[in-house]
Structures are given as C-alpha cells and as structure tokens.
N, C-alpha and C. Protein backbone atom coordinates (compact mmCIF):
# COMPACT_ATOMS: atom_id res chain seq x y z
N UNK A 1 30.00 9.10 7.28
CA UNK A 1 28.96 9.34 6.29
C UNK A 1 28.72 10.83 6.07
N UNK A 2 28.62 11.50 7.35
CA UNK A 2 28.74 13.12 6.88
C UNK A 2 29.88 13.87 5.93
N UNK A 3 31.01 13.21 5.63
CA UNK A 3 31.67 13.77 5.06
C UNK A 3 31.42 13.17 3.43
N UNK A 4 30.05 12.74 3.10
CA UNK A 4 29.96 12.35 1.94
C UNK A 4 28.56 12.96 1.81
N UNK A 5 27.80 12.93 2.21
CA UNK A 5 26.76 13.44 2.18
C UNK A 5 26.33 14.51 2.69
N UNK A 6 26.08 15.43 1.48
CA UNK A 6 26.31 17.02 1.58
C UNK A 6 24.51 17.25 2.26
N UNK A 7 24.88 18.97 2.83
CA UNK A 7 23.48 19.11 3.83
C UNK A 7 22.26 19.63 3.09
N UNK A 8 22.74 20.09 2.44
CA UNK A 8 21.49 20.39 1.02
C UNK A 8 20.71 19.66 0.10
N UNK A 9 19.84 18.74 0.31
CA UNK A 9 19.45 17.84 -1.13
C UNK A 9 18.14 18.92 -1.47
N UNK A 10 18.47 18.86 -3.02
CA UNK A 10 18.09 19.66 -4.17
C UNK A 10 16.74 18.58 -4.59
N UNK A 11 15.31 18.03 -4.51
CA UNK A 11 15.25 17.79 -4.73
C UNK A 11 13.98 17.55 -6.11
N UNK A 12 13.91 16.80 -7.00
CA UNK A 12 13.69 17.18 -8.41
C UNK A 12 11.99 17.38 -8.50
N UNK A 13 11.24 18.51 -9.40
CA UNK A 13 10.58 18.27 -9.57
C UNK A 13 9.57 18.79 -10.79
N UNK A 14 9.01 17.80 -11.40
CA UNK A 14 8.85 17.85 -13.01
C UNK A 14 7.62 18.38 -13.21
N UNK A 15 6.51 18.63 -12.23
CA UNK A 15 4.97 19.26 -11.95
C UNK A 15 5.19 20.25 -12.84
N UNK A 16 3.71 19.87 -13.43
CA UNK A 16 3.40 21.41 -14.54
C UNK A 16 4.24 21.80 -15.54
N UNK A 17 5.04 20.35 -16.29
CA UNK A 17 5.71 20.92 -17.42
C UNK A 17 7.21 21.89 -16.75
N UNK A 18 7.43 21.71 -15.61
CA UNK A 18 8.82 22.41 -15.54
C UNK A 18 9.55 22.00 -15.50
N UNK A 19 11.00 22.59 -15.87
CA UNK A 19 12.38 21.95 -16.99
C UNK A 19 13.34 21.42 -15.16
N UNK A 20 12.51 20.26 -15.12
CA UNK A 20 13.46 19.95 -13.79
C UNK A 20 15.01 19.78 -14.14
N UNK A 21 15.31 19.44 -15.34
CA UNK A 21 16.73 18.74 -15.43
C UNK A 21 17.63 20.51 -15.29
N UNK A 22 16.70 21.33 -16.12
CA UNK A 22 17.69 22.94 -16.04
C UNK A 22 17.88 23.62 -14.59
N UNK A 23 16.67 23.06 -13.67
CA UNK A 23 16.82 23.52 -12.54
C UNK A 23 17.91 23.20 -11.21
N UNK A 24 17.75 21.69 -12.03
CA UNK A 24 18.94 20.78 -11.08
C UNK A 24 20.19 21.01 -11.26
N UNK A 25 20.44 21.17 -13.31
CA UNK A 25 22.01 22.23 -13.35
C UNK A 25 22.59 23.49 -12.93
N UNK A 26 21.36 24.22 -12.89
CA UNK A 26 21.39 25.87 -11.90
C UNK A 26 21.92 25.56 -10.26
N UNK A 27 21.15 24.59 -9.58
CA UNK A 27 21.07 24.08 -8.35
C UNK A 27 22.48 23.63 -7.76
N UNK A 28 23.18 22.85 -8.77
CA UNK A 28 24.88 22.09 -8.80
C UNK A 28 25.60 23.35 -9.14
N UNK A 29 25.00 23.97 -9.93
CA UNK A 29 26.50 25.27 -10.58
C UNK A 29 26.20 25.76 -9.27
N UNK A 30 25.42 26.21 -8.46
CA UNK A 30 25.22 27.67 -7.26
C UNK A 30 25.69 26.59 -6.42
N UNK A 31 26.46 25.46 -6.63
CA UNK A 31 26.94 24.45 -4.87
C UNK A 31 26.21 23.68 -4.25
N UNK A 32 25.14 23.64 -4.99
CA UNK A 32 24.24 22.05 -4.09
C UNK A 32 25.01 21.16 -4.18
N UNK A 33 25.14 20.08 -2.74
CA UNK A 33 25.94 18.95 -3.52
C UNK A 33 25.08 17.88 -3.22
N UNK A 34 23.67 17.32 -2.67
CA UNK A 34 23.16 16.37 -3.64
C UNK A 34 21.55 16.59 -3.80
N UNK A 35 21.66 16.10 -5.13
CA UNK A 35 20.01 15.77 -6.26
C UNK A 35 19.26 14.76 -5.77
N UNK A 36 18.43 14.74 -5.20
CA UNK A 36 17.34 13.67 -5.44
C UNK A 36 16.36 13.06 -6.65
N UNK A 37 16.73 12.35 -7.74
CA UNK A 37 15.72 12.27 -7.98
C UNK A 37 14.01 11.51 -8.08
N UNK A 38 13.02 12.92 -8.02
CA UNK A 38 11.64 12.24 -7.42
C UNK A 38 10.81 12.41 -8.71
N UNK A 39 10.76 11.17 -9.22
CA UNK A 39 9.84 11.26 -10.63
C UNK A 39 8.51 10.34 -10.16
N UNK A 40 7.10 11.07 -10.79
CA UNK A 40 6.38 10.21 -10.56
C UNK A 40 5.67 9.57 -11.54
N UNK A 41 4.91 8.27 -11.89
CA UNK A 41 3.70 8.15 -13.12
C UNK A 41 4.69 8.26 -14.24
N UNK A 42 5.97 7.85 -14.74
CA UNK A 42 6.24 7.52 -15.65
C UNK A 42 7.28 6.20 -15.84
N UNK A 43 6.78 6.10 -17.11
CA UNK A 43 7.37 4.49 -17.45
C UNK A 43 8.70 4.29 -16.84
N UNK A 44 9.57 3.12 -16.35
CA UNK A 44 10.76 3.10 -16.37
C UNK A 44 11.77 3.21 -17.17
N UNK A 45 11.51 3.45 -18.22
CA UNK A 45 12.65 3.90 -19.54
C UNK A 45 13.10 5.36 -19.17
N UNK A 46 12.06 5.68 -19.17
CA UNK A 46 12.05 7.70 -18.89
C UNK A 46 12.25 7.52 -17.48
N UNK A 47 12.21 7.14 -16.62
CA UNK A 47 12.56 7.25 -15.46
C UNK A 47 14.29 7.08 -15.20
N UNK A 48 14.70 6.23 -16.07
CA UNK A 48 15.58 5.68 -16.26
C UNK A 48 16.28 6.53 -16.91
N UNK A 49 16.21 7.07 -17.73
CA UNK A 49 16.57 8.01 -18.70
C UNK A 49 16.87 9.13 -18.29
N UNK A 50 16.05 10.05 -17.35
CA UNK A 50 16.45 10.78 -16.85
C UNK A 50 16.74 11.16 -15.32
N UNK A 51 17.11 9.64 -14.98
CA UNK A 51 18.28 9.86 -13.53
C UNK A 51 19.54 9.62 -14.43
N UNK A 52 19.66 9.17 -15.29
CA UNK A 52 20.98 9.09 -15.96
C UNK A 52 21.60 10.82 -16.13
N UNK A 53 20.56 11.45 -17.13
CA UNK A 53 20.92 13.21 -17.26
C UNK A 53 21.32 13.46 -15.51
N UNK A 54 20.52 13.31 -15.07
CA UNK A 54 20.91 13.69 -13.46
C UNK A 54 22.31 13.50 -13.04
N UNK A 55 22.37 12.28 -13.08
CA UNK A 55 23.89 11.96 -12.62
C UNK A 55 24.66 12.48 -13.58
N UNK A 56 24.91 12.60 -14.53
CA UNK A 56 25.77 13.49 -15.11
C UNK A 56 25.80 14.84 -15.32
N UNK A 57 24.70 15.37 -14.92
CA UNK A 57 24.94 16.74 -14.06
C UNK A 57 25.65 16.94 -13.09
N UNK A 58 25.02 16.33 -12.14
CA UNK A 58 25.52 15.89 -10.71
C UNK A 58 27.51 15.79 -10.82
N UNK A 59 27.76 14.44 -11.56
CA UNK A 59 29.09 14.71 -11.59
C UNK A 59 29.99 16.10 -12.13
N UNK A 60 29.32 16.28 -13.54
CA UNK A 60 30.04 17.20 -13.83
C UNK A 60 30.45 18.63 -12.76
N UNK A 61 30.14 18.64 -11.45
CA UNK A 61 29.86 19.62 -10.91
C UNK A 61 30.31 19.23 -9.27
N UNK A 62 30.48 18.40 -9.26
CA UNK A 62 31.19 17.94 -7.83
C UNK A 62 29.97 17.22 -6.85
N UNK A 63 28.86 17.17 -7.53
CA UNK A 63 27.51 16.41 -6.65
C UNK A 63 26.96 15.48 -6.95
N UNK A 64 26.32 14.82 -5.81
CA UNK A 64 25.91 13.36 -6.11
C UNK A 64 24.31 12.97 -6.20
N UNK A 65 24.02 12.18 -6.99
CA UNK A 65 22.45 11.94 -7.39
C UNK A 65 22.01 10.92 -5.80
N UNK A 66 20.71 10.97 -5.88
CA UNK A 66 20.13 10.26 -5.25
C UNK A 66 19.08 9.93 -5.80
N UNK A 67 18.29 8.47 -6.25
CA UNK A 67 17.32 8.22 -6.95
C UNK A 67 15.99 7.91 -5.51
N UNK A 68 14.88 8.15 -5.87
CA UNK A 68 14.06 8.12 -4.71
C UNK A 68 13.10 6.75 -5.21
N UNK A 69 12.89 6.13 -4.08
CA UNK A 69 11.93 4.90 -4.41
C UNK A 69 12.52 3.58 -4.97
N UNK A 70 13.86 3.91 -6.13
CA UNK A 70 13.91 2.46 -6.70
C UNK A 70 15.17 2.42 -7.28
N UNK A 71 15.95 1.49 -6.16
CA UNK A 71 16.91 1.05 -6.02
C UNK A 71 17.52 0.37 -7.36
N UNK A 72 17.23 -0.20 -8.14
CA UNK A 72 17.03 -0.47 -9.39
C UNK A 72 17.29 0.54 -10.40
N UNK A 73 16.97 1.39 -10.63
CA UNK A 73 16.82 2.16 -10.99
C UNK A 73 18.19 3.39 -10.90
N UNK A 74 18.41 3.16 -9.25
CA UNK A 74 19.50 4.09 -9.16
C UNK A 74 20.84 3.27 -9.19
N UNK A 75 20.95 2.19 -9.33
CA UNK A 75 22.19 1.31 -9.49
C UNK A 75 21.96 1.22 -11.27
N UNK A 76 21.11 1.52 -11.80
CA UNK A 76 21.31 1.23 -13.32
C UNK A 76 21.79 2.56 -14.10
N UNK A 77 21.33 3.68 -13.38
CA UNK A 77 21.83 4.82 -13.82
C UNK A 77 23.55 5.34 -13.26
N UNK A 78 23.73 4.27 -12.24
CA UNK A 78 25.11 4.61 -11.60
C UNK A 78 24.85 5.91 -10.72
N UNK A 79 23.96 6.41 -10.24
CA UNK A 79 23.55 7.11 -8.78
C UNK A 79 24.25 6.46 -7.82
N UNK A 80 24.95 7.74 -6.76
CA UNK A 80 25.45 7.11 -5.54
C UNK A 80 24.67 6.75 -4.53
N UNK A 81 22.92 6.79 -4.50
CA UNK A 81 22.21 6.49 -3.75
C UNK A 81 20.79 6.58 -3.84
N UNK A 82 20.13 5.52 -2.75
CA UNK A 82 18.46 5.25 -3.25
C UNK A 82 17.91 5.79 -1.58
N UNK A 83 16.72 7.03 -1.70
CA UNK A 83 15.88 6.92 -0.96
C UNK A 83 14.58 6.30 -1.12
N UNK A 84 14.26 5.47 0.50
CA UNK A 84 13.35 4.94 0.20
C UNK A 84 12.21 5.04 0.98
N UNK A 85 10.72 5.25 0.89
CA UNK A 85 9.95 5.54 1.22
C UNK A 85 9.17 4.62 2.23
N UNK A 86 8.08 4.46 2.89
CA UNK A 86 7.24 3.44 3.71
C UNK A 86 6.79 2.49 2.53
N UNK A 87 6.28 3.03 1.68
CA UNK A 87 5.78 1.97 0.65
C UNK A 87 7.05 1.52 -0.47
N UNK A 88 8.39 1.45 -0.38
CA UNK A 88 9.19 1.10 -1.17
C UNK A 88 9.87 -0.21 -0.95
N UNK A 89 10.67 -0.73 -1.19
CA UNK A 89 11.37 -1.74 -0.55
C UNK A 89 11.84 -1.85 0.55
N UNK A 90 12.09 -2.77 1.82
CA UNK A 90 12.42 -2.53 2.74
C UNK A 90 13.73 -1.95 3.22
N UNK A 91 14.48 -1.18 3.63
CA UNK A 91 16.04 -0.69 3.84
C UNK A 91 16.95 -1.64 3.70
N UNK A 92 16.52 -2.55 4.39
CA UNK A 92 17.26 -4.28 4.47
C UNK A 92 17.64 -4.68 2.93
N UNK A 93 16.47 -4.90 2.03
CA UNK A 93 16.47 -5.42 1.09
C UNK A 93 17.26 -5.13 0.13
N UNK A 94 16.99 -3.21 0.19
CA UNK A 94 17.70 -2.33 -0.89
C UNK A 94 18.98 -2.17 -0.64
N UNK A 95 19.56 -2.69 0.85
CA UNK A 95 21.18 -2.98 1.11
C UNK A 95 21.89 -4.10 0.57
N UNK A 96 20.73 -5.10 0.65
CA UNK A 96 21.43 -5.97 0.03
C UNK A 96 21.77 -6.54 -1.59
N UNK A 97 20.97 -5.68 -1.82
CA UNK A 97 20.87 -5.79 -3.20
C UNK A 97 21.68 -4.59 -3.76
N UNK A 98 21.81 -3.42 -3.06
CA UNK A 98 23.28 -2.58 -3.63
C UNK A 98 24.13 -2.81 -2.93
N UNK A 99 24.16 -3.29 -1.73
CA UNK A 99 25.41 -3.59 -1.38
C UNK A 99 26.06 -2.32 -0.19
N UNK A 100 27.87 -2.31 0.14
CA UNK A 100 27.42 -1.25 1.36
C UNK A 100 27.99 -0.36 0.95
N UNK A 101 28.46 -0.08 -0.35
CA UNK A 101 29.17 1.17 -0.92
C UNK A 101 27.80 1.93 -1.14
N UNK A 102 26.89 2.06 -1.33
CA UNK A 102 25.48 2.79 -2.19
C UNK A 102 24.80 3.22 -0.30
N UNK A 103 24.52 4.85 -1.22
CA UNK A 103 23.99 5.29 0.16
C UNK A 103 22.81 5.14 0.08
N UNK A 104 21.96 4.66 1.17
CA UNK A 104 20.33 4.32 1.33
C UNK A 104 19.98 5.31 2.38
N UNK A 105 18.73 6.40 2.21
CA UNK A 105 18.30 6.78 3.10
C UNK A 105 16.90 6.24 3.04
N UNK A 106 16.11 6.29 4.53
CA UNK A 106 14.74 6.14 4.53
C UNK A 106 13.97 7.11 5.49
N UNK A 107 12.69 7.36 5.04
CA UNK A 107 11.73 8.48 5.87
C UNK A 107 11.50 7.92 7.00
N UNK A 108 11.61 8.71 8.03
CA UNK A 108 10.94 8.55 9.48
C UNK A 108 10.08 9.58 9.37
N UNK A 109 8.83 9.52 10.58
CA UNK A 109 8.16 10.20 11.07
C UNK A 109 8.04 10.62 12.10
N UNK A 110 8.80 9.36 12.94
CA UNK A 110 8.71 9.27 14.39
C UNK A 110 10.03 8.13 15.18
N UNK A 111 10.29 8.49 16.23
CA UNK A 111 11.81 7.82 16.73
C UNK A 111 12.02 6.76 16.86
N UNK A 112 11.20 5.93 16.78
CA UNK A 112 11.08 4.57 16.95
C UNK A 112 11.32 3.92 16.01
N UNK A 113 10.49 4.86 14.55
CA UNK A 113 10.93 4.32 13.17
C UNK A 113 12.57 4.76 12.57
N UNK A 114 12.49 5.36 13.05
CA UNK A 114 14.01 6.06 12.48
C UNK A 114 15.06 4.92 13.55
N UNK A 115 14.92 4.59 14.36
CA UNK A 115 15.76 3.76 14.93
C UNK A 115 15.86 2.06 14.49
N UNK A 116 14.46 1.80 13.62
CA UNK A 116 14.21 0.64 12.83
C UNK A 116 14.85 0.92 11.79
N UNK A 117 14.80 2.02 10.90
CA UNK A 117 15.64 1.94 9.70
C UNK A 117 16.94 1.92 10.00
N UNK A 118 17.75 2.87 10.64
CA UNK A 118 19.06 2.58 11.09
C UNK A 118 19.61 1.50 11.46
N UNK A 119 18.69 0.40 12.09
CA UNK A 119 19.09 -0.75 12.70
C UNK A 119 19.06 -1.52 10.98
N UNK A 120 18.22 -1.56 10.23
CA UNK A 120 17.97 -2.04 9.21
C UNK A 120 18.92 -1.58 7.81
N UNK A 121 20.04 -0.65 8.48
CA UNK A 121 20.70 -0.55 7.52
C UNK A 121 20.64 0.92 6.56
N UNK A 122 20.11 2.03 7.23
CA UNK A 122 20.22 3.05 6.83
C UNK A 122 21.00 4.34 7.10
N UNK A 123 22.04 4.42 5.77
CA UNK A 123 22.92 5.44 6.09
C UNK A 123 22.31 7.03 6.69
N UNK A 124 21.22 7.35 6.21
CA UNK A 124 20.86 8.74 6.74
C UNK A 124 19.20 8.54 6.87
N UNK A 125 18.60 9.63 7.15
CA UNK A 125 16.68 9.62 7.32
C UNK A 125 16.60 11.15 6.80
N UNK A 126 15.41 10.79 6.12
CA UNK A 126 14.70 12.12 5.66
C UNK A 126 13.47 11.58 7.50
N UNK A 127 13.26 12.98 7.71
CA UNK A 127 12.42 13.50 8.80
C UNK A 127 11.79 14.25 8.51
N UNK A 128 10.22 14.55 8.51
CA UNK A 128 9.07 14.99 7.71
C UNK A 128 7.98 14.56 8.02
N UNK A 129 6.58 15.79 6.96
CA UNK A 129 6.67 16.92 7.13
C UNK A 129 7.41 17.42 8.27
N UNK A 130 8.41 18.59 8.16
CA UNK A 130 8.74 19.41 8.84
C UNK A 130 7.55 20.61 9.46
N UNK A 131 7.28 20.96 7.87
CA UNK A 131 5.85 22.33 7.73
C UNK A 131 4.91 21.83 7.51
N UNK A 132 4.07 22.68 7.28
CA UNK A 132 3.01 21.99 6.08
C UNK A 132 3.46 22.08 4.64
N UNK A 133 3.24 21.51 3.73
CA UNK A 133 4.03 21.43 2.22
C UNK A 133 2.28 21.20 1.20
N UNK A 134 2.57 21.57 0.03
CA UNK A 134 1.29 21.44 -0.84
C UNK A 134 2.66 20.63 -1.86
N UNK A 135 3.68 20.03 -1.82
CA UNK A 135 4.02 19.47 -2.79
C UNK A 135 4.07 17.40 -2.60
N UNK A 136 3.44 17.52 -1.93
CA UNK A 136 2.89 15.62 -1.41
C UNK A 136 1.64 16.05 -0.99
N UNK A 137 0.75 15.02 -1.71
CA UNK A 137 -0.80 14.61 -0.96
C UNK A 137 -0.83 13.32 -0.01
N UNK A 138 -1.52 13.18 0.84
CA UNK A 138 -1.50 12.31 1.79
C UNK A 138 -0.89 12.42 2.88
N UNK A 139 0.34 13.41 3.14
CA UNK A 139 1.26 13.74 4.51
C UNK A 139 0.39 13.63 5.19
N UNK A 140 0.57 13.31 6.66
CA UNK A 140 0.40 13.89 7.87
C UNK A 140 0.50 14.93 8.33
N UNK A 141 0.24 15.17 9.87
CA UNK A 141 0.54 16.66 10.12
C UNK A 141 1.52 16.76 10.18
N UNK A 142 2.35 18.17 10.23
CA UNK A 142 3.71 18.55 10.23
C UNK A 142 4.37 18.44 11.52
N UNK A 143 5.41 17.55 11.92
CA UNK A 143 6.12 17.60 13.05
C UNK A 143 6.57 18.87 13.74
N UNK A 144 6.82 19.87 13.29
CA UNK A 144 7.52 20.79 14.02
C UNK A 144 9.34 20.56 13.85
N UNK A 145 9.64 21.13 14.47
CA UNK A 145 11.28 21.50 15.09
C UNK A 145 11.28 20.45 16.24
N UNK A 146 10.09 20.64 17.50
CA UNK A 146 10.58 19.18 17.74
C UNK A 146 10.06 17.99 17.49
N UNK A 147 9.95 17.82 16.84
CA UNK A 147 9.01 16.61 15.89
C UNK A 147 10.88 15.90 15.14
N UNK A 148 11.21 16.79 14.50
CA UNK A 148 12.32 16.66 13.87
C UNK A 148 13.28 15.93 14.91
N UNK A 149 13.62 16.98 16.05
CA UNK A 149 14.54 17.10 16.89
C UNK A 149 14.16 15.58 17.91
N UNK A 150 12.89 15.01 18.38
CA UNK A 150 13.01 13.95 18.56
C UNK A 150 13.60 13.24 17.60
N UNK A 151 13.35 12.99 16.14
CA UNK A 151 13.67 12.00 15.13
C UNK A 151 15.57 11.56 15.53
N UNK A 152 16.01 13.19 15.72
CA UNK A 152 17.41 13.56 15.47
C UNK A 152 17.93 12.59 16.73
N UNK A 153 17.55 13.26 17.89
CA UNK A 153 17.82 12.42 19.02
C UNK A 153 17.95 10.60 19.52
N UNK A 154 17.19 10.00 18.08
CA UNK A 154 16.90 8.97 18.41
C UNK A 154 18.29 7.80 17.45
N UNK A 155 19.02 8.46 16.72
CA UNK A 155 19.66 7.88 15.59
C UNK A 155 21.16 8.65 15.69
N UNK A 156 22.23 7.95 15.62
CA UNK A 156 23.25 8.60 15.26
C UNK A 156 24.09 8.77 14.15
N UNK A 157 22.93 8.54 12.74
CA UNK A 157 23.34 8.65 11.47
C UNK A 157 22.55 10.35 11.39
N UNK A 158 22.90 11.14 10.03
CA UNK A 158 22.68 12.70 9.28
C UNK A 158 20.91 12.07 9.67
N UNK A 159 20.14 13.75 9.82
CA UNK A 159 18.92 13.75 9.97
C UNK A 159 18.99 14.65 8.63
N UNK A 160 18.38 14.59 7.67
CA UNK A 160 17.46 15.79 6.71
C UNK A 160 16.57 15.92 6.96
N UNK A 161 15.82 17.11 7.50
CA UNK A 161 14.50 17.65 7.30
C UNK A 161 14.34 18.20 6.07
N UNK A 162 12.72 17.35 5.82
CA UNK A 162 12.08 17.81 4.21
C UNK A 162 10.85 18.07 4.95
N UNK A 163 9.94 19.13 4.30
CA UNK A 163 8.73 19.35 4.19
C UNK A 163 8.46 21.26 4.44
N UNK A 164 8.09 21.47 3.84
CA UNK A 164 7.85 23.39 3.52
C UNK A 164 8.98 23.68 4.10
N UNK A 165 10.38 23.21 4.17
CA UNK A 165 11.74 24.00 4.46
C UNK A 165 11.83 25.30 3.33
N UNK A 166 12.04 25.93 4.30
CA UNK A 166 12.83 27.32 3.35
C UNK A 166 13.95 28.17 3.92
N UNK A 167 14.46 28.94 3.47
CA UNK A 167 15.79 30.02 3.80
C UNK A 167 15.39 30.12 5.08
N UNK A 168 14.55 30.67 5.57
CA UNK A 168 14.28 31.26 7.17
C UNK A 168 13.85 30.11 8.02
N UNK A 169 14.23 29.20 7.91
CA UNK A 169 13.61 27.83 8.81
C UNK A 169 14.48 27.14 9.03
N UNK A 170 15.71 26.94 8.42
CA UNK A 170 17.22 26.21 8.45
C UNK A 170 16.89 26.62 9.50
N UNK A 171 17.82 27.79 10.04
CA UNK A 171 18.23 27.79 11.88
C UNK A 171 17.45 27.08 12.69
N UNK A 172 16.49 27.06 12.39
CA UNK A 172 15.54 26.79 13.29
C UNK A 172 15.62 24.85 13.15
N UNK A 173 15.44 24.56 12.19
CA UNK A 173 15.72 22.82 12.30
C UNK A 173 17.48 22.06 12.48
N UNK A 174 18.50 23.15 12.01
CA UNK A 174 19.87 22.60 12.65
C UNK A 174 19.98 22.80 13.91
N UNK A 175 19.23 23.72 14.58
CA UNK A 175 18.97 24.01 16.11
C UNK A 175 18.68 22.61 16.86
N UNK A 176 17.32 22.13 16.04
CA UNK A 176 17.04 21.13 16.45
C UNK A 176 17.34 19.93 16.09
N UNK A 177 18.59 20.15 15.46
CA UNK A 177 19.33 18.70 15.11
C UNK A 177 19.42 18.18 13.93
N UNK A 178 19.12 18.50 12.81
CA UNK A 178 18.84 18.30 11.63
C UNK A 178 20.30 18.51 10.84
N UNK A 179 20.67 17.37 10.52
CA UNK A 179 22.39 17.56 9.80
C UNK A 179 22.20 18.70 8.45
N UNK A 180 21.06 18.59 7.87
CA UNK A 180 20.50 19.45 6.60
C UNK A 180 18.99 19.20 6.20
N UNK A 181 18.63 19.70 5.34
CA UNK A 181 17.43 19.65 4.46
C UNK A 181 17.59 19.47 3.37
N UNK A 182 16.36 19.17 3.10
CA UNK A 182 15.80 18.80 1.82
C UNK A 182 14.46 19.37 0.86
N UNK A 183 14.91 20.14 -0.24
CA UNK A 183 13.89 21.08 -0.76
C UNK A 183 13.35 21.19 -1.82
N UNK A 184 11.96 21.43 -2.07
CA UNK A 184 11.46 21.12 -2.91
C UNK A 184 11.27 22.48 -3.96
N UNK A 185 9.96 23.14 -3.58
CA UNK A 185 9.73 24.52 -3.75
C UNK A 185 10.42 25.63 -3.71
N UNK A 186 11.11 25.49 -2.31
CA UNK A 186 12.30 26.38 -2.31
C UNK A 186 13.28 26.69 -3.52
N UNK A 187 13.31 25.46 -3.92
CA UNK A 187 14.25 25.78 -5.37
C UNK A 187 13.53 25.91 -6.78
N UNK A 188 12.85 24.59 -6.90
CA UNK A 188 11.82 24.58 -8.12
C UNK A 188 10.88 25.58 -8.45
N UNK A 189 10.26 26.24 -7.54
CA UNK A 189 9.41 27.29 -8.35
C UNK A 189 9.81 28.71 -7.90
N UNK A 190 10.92 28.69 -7.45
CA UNK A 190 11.36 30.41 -7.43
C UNK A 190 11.48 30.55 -9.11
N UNK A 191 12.02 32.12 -9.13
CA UNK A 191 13.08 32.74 -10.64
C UNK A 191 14.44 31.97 -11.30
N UNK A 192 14.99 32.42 -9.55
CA UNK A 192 16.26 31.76 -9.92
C UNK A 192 16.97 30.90 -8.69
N UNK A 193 16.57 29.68 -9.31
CA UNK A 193 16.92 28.63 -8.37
C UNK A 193 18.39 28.51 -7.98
N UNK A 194 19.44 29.26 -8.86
CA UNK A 194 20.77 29.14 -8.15
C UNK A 194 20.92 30.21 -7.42
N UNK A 195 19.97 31.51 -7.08
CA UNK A 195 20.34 32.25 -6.55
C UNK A 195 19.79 31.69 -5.03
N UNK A 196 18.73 31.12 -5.54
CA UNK A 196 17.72 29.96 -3.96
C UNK A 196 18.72 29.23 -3.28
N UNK A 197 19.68 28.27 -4.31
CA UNK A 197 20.74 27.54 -3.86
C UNK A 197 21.22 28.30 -3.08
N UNK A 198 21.75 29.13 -3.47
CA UNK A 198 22.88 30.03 -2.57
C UNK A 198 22.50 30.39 -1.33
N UNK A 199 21.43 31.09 -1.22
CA UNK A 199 20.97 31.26 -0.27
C UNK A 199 20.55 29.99 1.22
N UNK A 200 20.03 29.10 0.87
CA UNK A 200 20.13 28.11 1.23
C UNK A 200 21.22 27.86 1.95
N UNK A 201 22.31 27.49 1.21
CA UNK A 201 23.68 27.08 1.54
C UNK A 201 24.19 27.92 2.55
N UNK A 202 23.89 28.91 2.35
CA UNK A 202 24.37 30.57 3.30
C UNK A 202 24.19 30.01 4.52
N UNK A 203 22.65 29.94 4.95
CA UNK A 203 21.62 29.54 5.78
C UNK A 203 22.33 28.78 6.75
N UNK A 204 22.69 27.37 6.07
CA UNK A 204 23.60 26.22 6.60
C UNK A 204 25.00 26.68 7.07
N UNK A 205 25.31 27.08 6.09
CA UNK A 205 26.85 27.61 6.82
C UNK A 205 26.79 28.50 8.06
N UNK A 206 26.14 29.58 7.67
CA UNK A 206 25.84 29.96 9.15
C UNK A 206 24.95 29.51 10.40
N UNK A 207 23.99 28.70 10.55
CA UNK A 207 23.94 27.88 11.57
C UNK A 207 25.10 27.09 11.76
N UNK A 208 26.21 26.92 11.01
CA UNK A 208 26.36 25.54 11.58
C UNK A 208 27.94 26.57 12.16
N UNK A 209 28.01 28.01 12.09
CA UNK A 209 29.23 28.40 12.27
C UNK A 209 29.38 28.83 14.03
C-alpha cells in the first residue's frame, strides 16, 4: 500500500470564497501526489461536480484524489479513494460497497481505534489533531508526537498525521512514525501553495533520508 499512497495529502479547502480547485492544481504541478477532497454544506451535485475537476487534476499530473466522508460520491467521480470519518459510514461497509481495489482510510485518535479500523478493513489512518488546528471545530486536544507515535505503533498499515502540520513539524512526526501528513493551511492559505508543496515534500524526503 505504501507504494501507492503518496506521503503528502494536499488537502482541499473552499473557506472564505478560496479558489480550492487552483490551489489543488499548483499543489499536483509542485509534486503532491494525493488530494483529499473535504467539501462541506453543499448539495451533492456540486459536491459531485467538483471531486470530478479534482480527479482530473489529480490525473493529469501523476496524483490521486481522495474523496472524504462519502464513498458514493468518490466511486461516482472515479476517485481512487474514500476517507472516512467517526460519523461516516462504517470502514466495513465502505469496503464493501467499493470493493478491495478503492483505498479507504479512517481517523484514529487513539490505538485501540486505529487497530479497529484496520481490523475492519482499512488501508491507511489519518492520526489527529496532531497540533492544535483552527481549521475543524469540535477537535479534541492535540495528541502530540506521541499521541501520533502510539497510533503508529499500534497498526501496520501508512499512519498520516493531520492537524496544525507544517514544514518544521514533519521531522518531528516521521520520527514518531508517521508514514506522512496531511495539510490543510499549510498549503491553502499561504501565497504560493506550490512553493508550500515543495517545501513540504523537501521536509519528507529528508526525514525519511
């Protein structure tokens, strides 16, 4: 599975009128190789509509979409994969209903859960908050490095850490086990999000050298 699922997810976000779809093409040209996309409060047409633009970003560029929440959704747009949340469908369900070519990840918080989703059929885990983040209401407190690094320890599928990741914090969560991250801010509200990409990617390559 690691050799399909790249350590960077890019992931989307449309807050305040910003041009998520231009950010996600900046994000693929600078070498991200996968998109999440996280849309919220809109109809399924437009939801629909634009994981489709996604994935054909995504391809044109050597990277793969990930639709967040609805499995449905990401098998109709032809996305290579659905993350899914505590309140989404169960991991089980969304396997069986895409089947075992379609990659499913699901959030852990804690090792016990991350060892339920894996058992239940999950190719990778988002692990989170990492930081504190202002881009989700309702988180919990932030795990830490080892907050993460238990999660990592408990599963032998890719860990992503998401939550206030940035350039100077990679080392510090592949340290603690984290196959990659997952970013929100980091990319979306800089200048220039492919120069963010890059940097990013740097980050990874060198921890992991």
């Amino acid at each position: 599975m690691t050799a399909v699922l790249g350590a960077l997810h890019v992931v989307t976000d449309a807050r305040d009128g910003r041009d998520a779809l231009g950010t996600v093409a900046a994000a693929v040209r600078a070498g991200a190789p996968v998109v999440q996309v996280r849309v919220k409060g809109c109809p399924d047409r437009e939801r629909y509509e634009f994981a489709c633009r996604v994935v054909d970003v995504c391809a044109a560029h050597g990277a793969i979409c990930i639709v967040n929440d609805r499995v449905d959704v990401a098998l109709a747009a032809g996305a290579a994969g659905t993350h899914l949340g505590a309140d989404d469908l169960p991991v089980a369900v969304a396997r069986r209903i895409a089947g075992p070519g379609h990659l499913i990840g699901g959030t852990a918080r804690d090792p016990r859960r991350a060892a339920e989703l894996v058992a239940a059929g999950a190719d990778y885990l988002g692990v989170g908050p990492a930081y504190p983040t202002a881009t989700k209401d309702g988180l919990p407190a932030p795990l830490g490095p080892a907050g993460v690094a238990a999660g990592a320890r408990a599963v032998a599928v890719p860990v992503i850490a998401i939550g206030g990741v940035t350039e100077s914090r990679v080392p510090e969560l592949l340290g603690a086990g984290a196959y990659g991250v997952a970013v929100v801010s980091a990319v979306s509200e800089v200048d220039d999000p492919a120069a963010a990409t890059r940097g990013l990617l740097r980050a990874l390559g060198a921890s992991r050298a």
